[in-house]
N, C-alpha and C. Protein backbone atom coordinates (compact mmCIF):
# COMPACT_ATOMS: atom_id res chain seq x y z
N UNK A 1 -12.70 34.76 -14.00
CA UNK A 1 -13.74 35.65 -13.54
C UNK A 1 -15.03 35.46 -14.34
N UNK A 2 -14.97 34.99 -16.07
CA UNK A 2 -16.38 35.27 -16.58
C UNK A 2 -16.81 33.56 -16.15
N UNK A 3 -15.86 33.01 -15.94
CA UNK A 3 -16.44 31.54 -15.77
C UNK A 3 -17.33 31.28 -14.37
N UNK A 4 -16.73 31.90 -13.58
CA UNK A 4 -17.16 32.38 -11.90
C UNK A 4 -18.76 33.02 -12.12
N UNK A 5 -18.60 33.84 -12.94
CA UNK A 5 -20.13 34.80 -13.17
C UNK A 5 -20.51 33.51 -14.36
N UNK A 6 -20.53 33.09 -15.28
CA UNK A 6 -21.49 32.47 -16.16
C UNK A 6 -21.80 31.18 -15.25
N UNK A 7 -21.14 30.65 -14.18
CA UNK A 7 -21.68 29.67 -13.20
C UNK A 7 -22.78 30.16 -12.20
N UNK A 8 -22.68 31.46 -11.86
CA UNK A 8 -23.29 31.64 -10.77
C UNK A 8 -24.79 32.08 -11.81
N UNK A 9 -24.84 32.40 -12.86
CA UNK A 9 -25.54 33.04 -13.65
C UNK A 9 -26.48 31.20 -14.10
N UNK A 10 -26.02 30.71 -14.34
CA UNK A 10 -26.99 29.22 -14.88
C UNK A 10 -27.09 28.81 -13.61
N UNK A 11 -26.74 28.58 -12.27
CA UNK A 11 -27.21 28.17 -10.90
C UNK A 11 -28.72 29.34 -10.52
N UNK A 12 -28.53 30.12 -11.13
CA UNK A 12 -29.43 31.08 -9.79
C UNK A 12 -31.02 31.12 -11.46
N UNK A 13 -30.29 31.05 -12.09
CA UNK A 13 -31.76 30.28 -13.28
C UNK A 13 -32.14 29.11 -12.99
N UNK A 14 -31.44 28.38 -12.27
CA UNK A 14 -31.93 26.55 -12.24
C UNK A 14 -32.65 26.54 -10.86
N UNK A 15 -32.33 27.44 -9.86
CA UNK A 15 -33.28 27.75 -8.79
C UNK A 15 -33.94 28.83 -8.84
N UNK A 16 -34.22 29.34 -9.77
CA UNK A 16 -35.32 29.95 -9.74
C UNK A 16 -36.51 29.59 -10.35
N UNK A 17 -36.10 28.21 -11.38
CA UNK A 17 -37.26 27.87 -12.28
C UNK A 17 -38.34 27.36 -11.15
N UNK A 18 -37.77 26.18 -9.99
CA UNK A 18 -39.05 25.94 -9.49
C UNK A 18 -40.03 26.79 -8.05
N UNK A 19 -38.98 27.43 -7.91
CA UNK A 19 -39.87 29.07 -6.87
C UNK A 19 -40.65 29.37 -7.75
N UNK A 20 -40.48 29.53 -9.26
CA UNK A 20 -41.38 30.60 -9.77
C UNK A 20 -42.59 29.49 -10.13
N UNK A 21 -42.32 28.32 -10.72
CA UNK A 21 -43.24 27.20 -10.61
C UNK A 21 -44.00 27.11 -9.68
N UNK A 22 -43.42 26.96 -8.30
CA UNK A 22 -44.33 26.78 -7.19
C UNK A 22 -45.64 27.63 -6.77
N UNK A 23 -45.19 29.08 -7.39
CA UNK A 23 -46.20 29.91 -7.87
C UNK A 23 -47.65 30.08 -8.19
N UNK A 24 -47.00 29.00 -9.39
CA UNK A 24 -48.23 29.26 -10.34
C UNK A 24 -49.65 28.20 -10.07
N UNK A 25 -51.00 29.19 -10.83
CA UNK A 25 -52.08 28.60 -10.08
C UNK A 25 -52.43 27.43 -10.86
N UNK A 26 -53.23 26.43 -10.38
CA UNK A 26 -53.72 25.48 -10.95
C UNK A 26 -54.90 26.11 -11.92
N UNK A 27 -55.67 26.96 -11.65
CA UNK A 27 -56.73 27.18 -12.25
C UNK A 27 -56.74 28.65 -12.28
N UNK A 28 -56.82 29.40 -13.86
CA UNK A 28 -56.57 30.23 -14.21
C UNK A 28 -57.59 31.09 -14.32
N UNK A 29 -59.11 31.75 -13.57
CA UNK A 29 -59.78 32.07 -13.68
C UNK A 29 -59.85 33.45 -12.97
N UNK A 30 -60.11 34.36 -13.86
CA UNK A 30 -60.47 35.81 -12.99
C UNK A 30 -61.38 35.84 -12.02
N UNK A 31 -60.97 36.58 -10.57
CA UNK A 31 -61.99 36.43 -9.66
C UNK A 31 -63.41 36.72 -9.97
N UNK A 32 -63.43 38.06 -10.88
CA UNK A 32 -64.96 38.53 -11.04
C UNK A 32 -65.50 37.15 -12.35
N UNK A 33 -65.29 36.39 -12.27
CA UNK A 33 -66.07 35.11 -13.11
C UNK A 33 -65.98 34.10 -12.33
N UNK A 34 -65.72 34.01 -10.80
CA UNK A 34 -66.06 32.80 -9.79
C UNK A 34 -67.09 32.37 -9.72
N UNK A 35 -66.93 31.93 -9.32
CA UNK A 35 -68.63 31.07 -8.71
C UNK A 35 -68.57 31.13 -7.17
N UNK A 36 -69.78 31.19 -6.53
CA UNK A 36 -69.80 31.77 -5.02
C UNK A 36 -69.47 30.42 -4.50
N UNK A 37 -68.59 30.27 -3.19
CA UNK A 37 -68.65 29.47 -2.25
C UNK A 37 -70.75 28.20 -2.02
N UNK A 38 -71.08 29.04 -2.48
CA UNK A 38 -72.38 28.16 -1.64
C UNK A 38 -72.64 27.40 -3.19
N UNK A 39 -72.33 27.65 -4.46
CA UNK A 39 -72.64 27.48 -5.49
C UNK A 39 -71.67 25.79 -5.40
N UNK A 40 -70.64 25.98 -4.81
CA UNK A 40 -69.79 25.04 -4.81
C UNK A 40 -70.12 23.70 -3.91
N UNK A 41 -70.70 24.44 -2.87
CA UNK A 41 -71.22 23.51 -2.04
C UNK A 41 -72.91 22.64 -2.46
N UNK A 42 -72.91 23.34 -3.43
CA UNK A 42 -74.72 23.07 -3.96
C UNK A 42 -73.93 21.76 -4.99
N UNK A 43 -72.94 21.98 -5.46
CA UNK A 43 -72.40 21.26 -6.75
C UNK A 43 -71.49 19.74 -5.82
N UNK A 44 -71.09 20.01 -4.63
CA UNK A 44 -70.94 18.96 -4.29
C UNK A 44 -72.02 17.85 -3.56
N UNK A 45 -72.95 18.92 -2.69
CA UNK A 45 -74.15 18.16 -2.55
C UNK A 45 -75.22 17.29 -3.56
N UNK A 46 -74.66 17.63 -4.83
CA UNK A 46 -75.81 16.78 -6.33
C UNK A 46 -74.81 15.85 -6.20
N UNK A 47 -73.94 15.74 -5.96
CA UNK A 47 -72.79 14.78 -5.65
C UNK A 47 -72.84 13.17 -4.76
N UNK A 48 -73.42 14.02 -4.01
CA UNK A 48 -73.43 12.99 -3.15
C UNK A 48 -72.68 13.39 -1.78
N UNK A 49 -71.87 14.06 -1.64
CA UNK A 49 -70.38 14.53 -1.27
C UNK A 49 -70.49 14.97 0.29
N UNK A 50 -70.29 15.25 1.15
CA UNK A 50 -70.28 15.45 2.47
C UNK A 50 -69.15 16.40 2.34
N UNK A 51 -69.21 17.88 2.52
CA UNK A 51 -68.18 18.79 2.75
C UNK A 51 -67.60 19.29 4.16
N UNK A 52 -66.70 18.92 4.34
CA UNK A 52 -65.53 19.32 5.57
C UNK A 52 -65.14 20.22 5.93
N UNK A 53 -64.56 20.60 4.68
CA UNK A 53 -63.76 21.87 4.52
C UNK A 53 -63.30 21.99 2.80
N UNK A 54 -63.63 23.87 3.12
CA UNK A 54 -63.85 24.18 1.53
C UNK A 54 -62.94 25.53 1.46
N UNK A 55 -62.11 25.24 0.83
CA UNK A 55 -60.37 26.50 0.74
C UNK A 55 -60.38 26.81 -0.44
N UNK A 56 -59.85 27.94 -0.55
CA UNK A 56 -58.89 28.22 -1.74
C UNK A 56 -57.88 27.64 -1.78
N UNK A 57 -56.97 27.23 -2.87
CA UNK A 57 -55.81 26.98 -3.10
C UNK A 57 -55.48 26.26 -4.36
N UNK A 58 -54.28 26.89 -5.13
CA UNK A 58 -53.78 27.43 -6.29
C UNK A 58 -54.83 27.64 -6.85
N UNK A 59 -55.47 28.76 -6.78
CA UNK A 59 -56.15 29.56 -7.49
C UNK A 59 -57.55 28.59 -7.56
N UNK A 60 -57.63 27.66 -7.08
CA UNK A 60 -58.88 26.78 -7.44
C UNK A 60 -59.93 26.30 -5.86
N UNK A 61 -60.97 25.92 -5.91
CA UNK A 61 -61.50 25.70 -4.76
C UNK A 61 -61.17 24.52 -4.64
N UNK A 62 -60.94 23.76 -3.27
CA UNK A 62 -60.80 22.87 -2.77
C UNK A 62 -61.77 22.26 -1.62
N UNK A 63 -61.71 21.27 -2.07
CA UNK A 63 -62.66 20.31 -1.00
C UNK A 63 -62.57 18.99 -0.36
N UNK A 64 -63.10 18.95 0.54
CA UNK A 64 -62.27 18.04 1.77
C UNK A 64 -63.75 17.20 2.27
N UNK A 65 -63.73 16.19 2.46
CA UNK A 65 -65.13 15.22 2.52
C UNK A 65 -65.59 14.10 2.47
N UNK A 66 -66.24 13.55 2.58
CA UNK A 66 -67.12 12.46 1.89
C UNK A 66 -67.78 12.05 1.27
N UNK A 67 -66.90 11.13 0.04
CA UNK A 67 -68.58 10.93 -1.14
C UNK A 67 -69.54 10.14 -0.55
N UNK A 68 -70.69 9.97 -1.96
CA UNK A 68 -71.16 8.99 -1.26
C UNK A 68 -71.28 7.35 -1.19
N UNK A 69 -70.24 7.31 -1.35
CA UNK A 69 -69.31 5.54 -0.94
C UNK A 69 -68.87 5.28 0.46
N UNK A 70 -68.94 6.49 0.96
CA UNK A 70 -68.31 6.92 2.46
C UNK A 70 -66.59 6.97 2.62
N UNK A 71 -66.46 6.82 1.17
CA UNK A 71 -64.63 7.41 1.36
C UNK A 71 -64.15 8.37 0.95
N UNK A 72 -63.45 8.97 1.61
CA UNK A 72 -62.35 10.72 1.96
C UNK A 72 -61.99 11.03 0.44
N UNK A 73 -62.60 12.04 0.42
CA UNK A 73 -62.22 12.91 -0.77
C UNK A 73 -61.52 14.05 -0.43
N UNK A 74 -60.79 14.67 -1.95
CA UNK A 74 -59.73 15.87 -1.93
C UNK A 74 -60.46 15.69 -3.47
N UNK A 75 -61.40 17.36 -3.91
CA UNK A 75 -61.24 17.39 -4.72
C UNK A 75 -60.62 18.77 -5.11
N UNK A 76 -59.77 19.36 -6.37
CA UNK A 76 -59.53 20.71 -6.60
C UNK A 76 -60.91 21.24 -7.65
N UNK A 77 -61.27 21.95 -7.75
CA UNK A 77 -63.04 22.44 -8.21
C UNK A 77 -62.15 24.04 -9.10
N UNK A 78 -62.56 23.87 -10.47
CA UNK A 78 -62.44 24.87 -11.41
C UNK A 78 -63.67 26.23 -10.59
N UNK A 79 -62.92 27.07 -10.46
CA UNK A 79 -63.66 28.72 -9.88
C UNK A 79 -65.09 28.84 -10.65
N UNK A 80 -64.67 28.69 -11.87
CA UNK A 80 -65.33 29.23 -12.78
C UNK A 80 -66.47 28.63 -13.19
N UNK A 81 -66.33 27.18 -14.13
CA UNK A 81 -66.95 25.88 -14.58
C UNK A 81 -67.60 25.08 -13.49
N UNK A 82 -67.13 25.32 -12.32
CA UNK A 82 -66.88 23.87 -11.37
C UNK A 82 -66.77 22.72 -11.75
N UNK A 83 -66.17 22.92 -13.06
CA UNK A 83 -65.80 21.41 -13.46
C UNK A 83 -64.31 20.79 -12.14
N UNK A 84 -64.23 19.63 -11.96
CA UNK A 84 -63.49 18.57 -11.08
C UNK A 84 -61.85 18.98 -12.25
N UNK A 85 -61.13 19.55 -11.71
CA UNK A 85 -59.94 19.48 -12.07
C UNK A 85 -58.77 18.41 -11.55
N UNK A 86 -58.99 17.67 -10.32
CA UNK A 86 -58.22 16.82 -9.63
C UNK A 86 -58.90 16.45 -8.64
N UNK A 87 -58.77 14.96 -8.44
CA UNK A 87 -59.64 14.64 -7.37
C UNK A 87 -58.49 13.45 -6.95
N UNK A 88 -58.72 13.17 -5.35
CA UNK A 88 -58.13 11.92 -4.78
C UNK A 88 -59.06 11.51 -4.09
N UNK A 89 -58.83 10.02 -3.79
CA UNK A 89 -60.03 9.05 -3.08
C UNK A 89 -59.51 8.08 -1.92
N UNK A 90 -59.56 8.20 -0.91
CA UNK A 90 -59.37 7.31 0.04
C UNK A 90 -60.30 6.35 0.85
N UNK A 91 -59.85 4.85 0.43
CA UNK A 91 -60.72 4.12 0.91
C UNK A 91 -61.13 3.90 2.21
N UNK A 92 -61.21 5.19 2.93
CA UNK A 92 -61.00 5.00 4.38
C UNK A 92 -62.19 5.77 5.17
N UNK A 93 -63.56 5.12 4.57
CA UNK A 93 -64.81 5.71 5.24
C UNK A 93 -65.46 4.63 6.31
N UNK A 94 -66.15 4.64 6.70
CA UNK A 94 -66.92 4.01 7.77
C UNK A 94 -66.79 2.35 7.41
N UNK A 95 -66.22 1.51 6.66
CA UNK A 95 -66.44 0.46 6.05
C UNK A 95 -65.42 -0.40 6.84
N UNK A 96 -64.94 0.15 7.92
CA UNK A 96 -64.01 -0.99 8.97
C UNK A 96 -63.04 -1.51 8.16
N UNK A 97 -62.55 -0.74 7.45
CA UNK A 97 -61.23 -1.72 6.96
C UNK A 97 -60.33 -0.61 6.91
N UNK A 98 -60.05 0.49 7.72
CA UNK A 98 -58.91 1.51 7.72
C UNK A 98 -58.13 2.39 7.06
N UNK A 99 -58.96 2.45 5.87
CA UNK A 99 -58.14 3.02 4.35
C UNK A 99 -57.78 1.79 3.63
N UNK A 100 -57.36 0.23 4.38
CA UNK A 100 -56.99 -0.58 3.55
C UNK A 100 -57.76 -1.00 2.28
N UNK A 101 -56.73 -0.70 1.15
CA UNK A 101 -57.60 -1.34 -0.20
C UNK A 101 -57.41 -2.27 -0.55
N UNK A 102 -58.43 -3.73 -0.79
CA UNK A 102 -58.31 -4.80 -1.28
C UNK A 102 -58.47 -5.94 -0.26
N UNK A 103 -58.45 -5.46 1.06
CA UNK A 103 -58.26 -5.99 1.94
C UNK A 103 -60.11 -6.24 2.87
N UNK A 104 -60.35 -7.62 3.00
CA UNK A 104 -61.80 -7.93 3.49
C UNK A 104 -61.57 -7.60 4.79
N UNK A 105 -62.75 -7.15 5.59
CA UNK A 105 -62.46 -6.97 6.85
C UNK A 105 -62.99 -8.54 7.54
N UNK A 106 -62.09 -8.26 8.71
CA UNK A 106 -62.45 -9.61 9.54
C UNK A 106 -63.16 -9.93 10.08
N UNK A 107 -63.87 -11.49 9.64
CA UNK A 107 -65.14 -11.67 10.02
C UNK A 107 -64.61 -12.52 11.72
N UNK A 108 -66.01 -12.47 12.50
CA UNK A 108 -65.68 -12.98 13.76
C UNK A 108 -65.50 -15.02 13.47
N UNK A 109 -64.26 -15.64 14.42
CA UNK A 109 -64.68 -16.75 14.32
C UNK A 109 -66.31 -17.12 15.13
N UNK A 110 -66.61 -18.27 13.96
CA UNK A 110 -67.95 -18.99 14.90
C UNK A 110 -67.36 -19.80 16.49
N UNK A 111 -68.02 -19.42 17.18
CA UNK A 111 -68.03 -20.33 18.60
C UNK A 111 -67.66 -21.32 18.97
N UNK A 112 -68.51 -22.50 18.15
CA UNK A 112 -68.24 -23.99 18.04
C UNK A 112 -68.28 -24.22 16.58
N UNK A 113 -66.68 -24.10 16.00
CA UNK A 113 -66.51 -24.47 14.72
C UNK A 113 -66.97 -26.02 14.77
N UNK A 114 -67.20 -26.07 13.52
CA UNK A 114 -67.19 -27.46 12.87
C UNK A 114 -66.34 -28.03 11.78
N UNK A 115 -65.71 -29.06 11.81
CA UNK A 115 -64.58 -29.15 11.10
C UNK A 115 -65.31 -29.48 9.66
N UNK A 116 -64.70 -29.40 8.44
CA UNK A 116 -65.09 -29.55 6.93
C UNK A 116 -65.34 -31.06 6.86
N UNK A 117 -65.99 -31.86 6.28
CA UNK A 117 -66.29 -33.17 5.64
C UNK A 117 -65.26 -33.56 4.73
N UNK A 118 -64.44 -34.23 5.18
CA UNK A 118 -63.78 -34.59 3.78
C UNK A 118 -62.20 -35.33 4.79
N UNK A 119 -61.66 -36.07 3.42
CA UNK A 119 -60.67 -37.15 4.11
C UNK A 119 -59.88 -37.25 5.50
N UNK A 120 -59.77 -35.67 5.53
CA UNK A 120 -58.40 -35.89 6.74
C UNK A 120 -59.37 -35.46 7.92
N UNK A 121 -60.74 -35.52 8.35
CA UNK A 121 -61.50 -35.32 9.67
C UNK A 121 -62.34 -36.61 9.66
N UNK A 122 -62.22 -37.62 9.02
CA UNK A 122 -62.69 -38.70 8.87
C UNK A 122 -62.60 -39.18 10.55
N UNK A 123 -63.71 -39.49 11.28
CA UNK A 123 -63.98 -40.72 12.32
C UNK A 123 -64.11 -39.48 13.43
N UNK A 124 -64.23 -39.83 14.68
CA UNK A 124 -64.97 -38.73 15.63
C UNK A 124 -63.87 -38.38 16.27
N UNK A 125 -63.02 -38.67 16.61
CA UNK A 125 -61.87 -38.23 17.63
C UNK A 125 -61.40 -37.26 17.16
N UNK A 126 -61.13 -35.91 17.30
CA UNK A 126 -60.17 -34.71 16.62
C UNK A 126 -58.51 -35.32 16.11
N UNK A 127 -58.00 -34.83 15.42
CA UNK A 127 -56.66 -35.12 15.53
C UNK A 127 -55.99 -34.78 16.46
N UNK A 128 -54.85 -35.05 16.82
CA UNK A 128 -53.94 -35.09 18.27
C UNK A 128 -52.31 -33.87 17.36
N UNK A 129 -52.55 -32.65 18.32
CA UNK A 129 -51.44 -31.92 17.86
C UNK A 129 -50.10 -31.46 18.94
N UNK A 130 -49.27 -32.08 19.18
CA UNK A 130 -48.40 -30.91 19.97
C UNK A 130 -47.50 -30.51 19.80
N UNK A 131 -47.20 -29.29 20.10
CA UNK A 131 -46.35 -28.34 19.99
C UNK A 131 -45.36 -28.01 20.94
N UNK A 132 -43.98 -27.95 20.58
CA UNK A 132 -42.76 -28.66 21.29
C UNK A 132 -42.15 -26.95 21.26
């Protein structure tokens, strides 16, 4: 019986640690020391920043947008400071390449290629290819 209760007693502590975690705010600032919504938006506009959408959440302002590189931002914004507490960056602004990073976008082929100068296009006839 105490083994039954000291099990159920360390299970219902090991799920409760991250409910109560899930809780807690990112940014610990009393409301009456916020900074106004438009204050936030003034601080992303010196930015550069294109705002989307501007939330609360865990306790911190959030922002949804475009810098000015033209790629998707998520930043979390201190209430208080507006200092940048967390930011993410997605390479996926107007620049035709889809979010892909690292990746050149594709240029069009030319019309009437011209083949390179050099040993193996030597003399005028194309080479002869077929495919079986």
């Amino acid at each position: 019986m105490k083994r039954t209760i000291l099990i159920a007693a360390i299970l219902s502590g090991a799920l409760a640690s991250p409910a109560a975690m899930a809780g807690e705010d990112d940014c610990k600032v009393p409301m009456a020391q916020w900074q106004p919504r438009e204050a936030v938006e003034q601080m992303a506009k010196a930015r550069g920043w294109t705002v989307q959408r501007l939330k609360v959440d865990d306790g911190c302002y959030q922002i949804k947008g475009i810098d000015a590189d033209g790629r998707e931002i998520a930043a979390k914004v201190d209430p208080g400071s507006l200092a940048i507490v967390r930011m993410k960056r997605r390479n996926g602004g107007g620049d035709g390449d889809g979010g892909r990073r690292g990746v050149a976008p594709e240029q069009p082929l030319p019309a009437n290629p011209t083949p390179p100068a050099n040993e193996l296009f030597k003399g005028t006839t194309p080479p002869k290819a077929e495919i079986q």
